[in-house]
PDB file of N, CA and C in Angstrom:
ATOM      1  N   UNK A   1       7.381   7.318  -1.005  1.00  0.00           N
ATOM      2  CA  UNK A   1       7.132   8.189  -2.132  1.00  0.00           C
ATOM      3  C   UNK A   1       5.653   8.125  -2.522  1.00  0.00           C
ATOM      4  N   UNK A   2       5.002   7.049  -2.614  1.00  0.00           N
ATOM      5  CA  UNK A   2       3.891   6.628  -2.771  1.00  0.00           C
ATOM      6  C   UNK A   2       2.622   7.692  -1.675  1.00  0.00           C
ATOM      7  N   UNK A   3       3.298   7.464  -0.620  1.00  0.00           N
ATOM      8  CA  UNK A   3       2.979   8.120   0.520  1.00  0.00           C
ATOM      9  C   UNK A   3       2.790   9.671   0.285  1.00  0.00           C
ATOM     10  N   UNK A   4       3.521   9.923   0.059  1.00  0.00           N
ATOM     11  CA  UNK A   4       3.433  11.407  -0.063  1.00  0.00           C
ATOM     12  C   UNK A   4       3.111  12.201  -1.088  1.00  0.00           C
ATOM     13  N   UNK A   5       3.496  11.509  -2.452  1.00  0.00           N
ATOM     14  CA  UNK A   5       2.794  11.796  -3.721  1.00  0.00           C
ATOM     15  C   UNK A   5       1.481  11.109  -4.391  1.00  0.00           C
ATOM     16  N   UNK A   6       1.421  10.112  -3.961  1.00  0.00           N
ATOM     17  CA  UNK A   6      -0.283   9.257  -4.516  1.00  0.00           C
ATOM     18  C   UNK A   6       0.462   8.766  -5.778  1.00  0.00           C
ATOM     19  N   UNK A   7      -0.713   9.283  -6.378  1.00  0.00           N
ATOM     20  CA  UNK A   7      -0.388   9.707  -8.271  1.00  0.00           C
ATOM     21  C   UNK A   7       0.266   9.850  -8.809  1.00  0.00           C
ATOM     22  N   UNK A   8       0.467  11.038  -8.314  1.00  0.00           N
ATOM     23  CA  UNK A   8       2.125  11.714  -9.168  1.00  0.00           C
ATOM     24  C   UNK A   8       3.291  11.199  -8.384  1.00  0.00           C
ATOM     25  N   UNK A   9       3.689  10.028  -8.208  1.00  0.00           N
ATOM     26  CA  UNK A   9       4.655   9.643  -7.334  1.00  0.00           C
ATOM     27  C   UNK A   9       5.764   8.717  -8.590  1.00  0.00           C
ATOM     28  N   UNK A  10       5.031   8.735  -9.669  1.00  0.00           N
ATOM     29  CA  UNK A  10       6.220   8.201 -10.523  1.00  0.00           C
ATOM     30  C   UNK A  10       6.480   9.619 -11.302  1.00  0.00           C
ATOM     31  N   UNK A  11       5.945  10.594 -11.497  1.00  0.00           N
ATOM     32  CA  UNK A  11       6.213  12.069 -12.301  1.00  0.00           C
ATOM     33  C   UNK A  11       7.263  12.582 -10.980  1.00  0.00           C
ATOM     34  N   UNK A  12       6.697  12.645  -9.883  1.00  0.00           N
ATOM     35  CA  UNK A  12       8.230  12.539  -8.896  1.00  0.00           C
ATOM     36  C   UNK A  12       9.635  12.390  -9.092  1.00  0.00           C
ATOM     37  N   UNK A  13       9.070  11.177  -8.964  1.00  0.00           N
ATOM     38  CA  UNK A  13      10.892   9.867  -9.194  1.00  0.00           C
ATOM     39  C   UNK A  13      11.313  10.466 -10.239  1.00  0.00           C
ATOM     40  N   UNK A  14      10.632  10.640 -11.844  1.00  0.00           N
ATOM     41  CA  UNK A  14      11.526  11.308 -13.280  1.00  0.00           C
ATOM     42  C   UNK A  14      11.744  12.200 -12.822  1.00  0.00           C
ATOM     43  N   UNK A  15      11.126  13.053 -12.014  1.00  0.00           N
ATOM     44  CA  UNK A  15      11.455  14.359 -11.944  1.00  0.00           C
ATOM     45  C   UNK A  15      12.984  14.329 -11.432  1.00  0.00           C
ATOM     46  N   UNK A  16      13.027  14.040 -10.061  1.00  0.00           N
ATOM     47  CA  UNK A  16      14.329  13.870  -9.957  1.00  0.00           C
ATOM     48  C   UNK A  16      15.238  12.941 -10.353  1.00  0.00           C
ATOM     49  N   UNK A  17      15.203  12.148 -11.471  1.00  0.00           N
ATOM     50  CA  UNK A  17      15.707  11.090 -11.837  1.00  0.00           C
ATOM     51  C   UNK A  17      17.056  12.015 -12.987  1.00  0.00           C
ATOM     52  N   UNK A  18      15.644  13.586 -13.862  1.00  0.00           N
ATOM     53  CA  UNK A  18      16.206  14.077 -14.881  1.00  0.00           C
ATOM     54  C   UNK A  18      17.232  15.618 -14.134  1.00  0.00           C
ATOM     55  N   UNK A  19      17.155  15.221 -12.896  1.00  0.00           N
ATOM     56  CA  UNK A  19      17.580  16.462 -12.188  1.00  0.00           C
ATOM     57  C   UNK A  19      18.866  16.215 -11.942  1.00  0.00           C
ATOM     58  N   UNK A  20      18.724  14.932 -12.052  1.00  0.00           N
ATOM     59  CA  UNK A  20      20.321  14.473 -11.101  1.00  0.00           C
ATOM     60  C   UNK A  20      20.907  14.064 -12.504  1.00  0.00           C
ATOM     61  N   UNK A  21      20.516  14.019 -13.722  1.00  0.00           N
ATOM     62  CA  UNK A  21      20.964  13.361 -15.137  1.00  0.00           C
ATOM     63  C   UNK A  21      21.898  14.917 -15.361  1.00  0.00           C
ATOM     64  N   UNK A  22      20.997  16.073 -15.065  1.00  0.00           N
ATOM     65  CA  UNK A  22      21.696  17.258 -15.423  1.00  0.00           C
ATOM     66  C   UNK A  22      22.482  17.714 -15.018  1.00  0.00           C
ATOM     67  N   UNK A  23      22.876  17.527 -13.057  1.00  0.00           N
ATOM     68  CA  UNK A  23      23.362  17.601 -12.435  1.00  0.00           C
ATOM     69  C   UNK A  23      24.862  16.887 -12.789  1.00  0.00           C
ATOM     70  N   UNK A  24      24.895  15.951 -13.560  1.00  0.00           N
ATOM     71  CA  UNK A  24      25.778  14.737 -14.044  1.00  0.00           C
ATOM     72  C   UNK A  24      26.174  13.890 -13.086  1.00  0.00           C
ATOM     73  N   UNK A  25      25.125  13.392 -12.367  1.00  0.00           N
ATOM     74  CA  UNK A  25      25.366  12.422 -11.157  1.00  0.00           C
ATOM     75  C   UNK A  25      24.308  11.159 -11.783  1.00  0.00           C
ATOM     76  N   UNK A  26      25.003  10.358 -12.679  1.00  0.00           N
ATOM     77  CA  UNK A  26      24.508   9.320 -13.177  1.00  0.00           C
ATOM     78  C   UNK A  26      23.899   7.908 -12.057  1.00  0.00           C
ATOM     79  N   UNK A  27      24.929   8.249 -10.884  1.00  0.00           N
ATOM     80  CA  UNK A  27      24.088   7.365  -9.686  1.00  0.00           C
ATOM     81  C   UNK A  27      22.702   7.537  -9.489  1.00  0.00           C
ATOM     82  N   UNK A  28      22.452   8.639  -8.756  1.00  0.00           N
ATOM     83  CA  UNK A  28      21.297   9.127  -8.728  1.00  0.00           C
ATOM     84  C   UNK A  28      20.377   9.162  -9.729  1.00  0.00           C
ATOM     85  N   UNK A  29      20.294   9.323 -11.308  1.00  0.00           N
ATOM     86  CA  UNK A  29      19.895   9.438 -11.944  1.00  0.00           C
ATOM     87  C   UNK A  29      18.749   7.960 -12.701  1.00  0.00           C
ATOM     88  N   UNK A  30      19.894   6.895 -12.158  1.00  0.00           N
ATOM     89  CA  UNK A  30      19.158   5.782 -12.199  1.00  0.00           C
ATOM     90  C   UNK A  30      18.574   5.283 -10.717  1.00  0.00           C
ATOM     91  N   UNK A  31      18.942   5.599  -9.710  1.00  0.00           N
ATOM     92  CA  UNK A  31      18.470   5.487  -8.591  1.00  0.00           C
ATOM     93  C   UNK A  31      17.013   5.352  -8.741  1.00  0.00           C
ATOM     94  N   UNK A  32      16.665   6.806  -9.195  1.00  0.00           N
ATOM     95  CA  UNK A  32      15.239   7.609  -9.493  1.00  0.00           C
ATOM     96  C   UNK A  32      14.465   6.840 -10.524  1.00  0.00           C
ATOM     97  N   UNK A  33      15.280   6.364 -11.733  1.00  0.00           N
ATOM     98  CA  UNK A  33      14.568   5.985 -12.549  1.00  0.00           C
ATOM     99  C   UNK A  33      14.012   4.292 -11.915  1.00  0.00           C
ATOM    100  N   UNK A  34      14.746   3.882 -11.462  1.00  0.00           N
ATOM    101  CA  UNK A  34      14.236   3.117 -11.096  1.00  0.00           C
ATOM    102  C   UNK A  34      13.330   2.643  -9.874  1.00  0.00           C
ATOM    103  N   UNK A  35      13.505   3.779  -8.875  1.00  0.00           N
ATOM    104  CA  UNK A  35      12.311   4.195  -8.379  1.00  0.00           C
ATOM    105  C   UNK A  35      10.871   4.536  -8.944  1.00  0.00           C
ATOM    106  N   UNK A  36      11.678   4.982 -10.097  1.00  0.00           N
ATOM    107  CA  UNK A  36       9.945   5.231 -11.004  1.00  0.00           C
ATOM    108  C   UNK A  36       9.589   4.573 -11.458  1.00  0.00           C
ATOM    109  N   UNK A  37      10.302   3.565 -11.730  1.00  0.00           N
ATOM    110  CA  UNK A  37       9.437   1.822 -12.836  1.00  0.00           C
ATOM    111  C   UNK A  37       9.023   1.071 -11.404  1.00  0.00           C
ATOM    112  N   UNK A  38       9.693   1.423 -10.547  1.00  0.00           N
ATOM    113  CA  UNK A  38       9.201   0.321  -9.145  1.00  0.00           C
ATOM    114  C   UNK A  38       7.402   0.555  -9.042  1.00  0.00           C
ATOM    115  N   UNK A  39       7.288   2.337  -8.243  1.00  0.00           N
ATOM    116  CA  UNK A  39       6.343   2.811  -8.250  1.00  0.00           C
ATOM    117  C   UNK A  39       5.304   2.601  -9.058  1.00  0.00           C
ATOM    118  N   UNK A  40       5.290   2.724 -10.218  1.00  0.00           N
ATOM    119  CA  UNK A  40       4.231   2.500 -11.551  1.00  0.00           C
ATOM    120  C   UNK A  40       4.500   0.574 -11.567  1.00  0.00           C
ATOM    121  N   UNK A  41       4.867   0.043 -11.035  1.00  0.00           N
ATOM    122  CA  UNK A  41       4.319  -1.343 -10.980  1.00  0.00           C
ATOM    123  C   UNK A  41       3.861  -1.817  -9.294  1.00  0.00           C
ATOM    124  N   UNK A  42       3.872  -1.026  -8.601  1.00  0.00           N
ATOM    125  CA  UNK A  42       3.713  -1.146  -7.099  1.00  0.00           C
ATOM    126  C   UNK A  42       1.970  -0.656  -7.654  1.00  0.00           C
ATOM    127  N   UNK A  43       1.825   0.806  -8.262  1.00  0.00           N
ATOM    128  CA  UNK A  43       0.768   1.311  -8.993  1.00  0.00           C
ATOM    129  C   UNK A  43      -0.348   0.085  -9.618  1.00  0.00           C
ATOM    130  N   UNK A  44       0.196  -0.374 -10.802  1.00  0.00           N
ATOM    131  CA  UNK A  44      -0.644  -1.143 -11.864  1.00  0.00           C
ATOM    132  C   UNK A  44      -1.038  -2.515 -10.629  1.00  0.00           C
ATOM    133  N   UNK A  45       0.241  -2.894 -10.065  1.00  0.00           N
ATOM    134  CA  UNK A  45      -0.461  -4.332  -8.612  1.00  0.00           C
ATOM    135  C   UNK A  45      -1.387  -4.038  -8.564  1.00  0.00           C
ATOM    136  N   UNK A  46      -2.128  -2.832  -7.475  1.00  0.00           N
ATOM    137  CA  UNK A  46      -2.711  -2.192  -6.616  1.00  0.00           C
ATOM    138  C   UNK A  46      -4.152  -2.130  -7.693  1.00  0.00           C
ATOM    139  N   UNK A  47      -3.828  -1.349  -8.371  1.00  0.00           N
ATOM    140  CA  UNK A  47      -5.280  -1.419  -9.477  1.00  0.00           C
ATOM    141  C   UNK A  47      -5.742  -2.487  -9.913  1.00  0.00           C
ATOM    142  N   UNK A  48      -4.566  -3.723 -10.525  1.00  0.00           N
ATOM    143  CA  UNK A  48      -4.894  -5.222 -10.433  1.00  0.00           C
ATOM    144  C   UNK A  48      -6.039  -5.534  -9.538  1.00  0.00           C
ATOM    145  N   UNK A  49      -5.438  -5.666  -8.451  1.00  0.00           N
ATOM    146  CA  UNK A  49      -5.873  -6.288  -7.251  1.00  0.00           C
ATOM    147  C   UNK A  49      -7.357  -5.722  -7.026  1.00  0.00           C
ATOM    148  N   UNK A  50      -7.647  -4.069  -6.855  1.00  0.00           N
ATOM    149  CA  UNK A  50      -8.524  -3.833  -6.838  1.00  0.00           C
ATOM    150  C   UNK A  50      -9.972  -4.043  -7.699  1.00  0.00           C
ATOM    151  N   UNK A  51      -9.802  -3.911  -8.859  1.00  0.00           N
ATOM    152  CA  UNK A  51     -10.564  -4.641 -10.247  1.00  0.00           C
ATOM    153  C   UNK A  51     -11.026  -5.770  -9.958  1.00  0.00           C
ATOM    154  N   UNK A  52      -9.968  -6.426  -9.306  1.00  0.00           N
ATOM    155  CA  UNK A  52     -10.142  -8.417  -9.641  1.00  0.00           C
ATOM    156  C   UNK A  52     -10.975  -8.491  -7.684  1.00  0.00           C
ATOM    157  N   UNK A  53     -11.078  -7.755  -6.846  1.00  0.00           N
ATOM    158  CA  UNK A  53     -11.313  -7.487  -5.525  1.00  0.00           C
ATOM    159  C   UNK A  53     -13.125  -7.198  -5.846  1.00  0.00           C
ATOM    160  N   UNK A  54     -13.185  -6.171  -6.565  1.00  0.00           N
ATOM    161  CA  UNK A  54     -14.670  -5.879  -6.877  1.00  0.00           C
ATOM    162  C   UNK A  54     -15.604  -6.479  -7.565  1.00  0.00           C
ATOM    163  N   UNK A  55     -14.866  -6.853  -8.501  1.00  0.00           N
ATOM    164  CA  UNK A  55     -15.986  -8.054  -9.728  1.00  0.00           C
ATOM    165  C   UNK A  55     -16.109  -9.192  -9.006  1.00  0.00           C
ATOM    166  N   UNK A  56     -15.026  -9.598  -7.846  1.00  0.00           N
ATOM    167  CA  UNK A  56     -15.193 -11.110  -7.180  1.00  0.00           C
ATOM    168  C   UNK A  56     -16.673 -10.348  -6.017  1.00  0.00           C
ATOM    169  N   UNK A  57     -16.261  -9.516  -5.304  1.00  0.00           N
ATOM    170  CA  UNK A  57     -17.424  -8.732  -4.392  1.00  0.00           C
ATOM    171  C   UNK A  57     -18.778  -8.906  -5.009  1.00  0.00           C
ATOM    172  N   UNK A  58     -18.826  -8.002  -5.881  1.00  0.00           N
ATOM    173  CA  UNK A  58     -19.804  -7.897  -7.066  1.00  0.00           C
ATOM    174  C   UNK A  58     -20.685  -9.789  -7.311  1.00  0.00           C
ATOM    175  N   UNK A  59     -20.000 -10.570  -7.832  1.00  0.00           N
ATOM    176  CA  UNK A  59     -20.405 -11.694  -7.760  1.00  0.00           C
ATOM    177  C   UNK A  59     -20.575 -12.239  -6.372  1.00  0.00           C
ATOM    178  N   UNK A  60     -20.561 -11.774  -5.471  1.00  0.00           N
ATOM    179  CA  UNK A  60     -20.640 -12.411  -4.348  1.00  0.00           C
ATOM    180  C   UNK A  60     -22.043 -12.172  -3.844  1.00  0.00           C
ATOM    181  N   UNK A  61     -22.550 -11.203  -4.400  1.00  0.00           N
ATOM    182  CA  UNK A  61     -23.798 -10.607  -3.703  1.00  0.00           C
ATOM    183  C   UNK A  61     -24.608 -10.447  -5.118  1.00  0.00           C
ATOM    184  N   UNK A  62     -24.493 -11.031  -5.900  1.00  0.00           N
ATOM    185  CA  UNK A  62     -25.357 -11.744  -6.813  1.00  0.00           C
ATOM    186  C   UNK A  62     -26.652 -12.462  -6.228  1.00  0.00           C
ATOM    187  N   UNK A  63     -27.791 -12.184  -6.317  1.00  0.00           N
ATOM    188  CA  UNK A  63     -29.234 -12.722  -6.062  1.00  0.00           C
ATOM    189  C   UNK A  63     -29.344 -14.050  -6.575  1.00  0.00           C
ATOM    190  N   UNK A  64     -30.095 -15.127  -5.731  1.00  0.00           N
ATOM    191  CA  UNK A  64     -30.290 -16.288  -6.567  1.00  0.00           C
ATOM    192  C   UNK A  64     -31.261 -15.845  -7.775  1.00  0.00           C
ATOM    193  N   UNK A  65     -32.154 -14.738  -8.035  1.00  0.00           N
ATOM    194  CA  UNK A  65     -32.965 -14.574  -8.901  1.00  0.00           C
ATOM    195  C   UNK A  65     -32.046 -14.133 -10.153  1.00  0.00           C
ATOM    196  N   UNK A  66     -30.852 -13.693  -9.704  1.00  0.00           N
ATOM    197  CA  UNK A  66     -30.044 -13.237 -10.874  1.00  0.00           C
ATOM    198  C   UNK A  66     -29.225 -14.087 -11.157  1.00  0.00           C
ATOM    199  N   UNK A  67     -28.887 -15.123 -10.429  1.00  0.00           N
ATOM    200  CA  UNK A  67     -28.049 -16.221 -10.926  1.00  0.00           C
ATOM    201  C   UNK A  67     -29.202 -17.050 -12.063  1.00  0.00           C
ATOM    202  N   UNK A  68     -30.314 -17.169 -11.402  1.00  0.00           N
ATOM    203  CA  UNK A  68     -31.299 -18.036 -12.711  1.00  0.00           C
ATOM    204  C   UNK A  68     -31.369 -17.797 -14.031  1.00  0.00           C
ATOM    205  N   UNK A  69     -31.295 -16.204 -13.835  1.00  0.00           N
ATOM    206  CA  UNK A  69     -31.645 -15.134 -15.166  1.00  0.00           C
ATOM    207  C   UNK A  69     -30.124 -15.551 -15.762  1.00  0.00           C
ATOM    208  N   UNK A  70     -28.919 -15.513 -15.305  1.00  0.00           N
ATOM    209  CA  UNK A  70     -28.196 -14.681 -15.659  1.00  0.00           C
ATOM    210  C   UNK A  70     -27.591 -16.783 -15.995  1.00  0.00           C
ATOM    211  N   UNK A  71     -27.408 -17.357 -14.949  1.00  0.00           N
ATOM    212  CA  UNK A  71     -26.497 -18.761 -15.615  1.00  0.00           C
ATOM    213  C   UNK A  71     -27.882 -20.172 -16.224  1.00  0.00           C
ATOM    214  N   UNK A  72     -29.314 -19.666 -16.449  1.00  0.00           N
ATOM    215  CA  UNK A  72     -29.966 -20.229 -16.918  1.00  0.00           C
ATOM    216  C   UNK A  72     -30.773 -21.348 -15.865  1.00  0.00           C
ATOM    217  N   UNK A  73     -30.323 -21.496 -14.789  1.00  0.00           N
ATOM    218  CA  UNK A  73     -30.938 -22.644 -13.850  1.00  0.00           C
ATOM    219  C   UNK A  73     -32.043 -22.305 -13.606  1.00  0.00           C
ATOM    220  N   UNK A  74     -33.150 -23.644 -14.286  1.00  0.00           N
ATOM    221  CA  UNK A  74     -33.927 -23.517 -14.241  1.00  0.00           C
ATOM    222  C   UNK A  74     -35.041 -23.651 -13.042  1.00  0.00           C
ATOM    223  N   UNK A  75     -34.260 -24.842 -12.247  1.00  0.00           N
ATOM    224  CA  UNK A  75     -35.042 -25.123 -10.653  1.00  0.00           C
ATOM    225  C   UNK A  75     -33.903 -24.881  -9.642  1.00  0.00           C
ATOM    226  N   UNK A  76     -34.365 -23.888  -8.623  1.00  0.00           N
ATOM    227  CA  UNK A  76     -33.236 -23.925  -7.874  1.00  0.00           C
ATOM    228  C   UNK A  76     -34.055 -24.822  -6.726  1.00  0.00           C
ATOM    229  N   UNK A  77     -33.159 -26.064  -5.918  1.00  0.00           N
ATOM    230  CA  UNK A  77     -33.705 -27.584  -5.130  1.00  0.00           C
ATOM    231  C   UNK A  77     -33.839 -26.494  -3.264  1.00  0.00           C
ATOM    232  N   UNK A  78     -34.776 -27.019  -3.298  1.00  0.00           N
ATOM    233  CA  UNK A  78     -35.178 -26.559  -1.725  1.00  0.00           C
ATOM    234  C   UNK A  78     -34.801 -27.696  -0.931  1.00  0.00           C
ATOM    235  N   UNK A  79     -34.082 -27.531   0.159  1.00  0.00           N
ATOM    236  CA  UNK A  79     -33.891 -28.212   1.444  1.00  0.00           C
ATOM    237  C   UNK A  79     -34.919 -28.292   3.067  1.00  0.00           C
TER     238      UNK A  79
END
């Protein structure tokens, strides 16, 4: 579902979640819905991960000139 909708892949799942509610096929109806709480937390992981993926990146390629500025060290020791 993810696959084929991206984004709108939990507006999907309600969609047919409220189709099959009208239909009066209460199986289906939660089937969907709970396809759609899956999705929107398969969703929020994914953005997690990515956020916490970039700021670690981001710090990774931090300059020693910006580590001085930025965590105060005043001599950095030569080898």
């Amino acid at each position: 579902m993810i696959k084929q909708y991206g984004k709108d892949a939990p507006k999907q799942a309600a969609l047919r979640s409220n189709a099959a509610l009208d239909a009066g096929d209460s199986f289906n109806h939660e089937l969907w819905l709970r396809v759609a709480m899956a999705v929107v937390a398969v969703q929020f992981h994914k953005q997690d991960r990515e956020i916490i993926y970039s700021t670690s990146l981001a710090a990774a390629h931090t300059s020693a000139s910006e580590k001085v500025l930025r965590f105060g060290i005043a001599r950095i020791p030569r080898f």
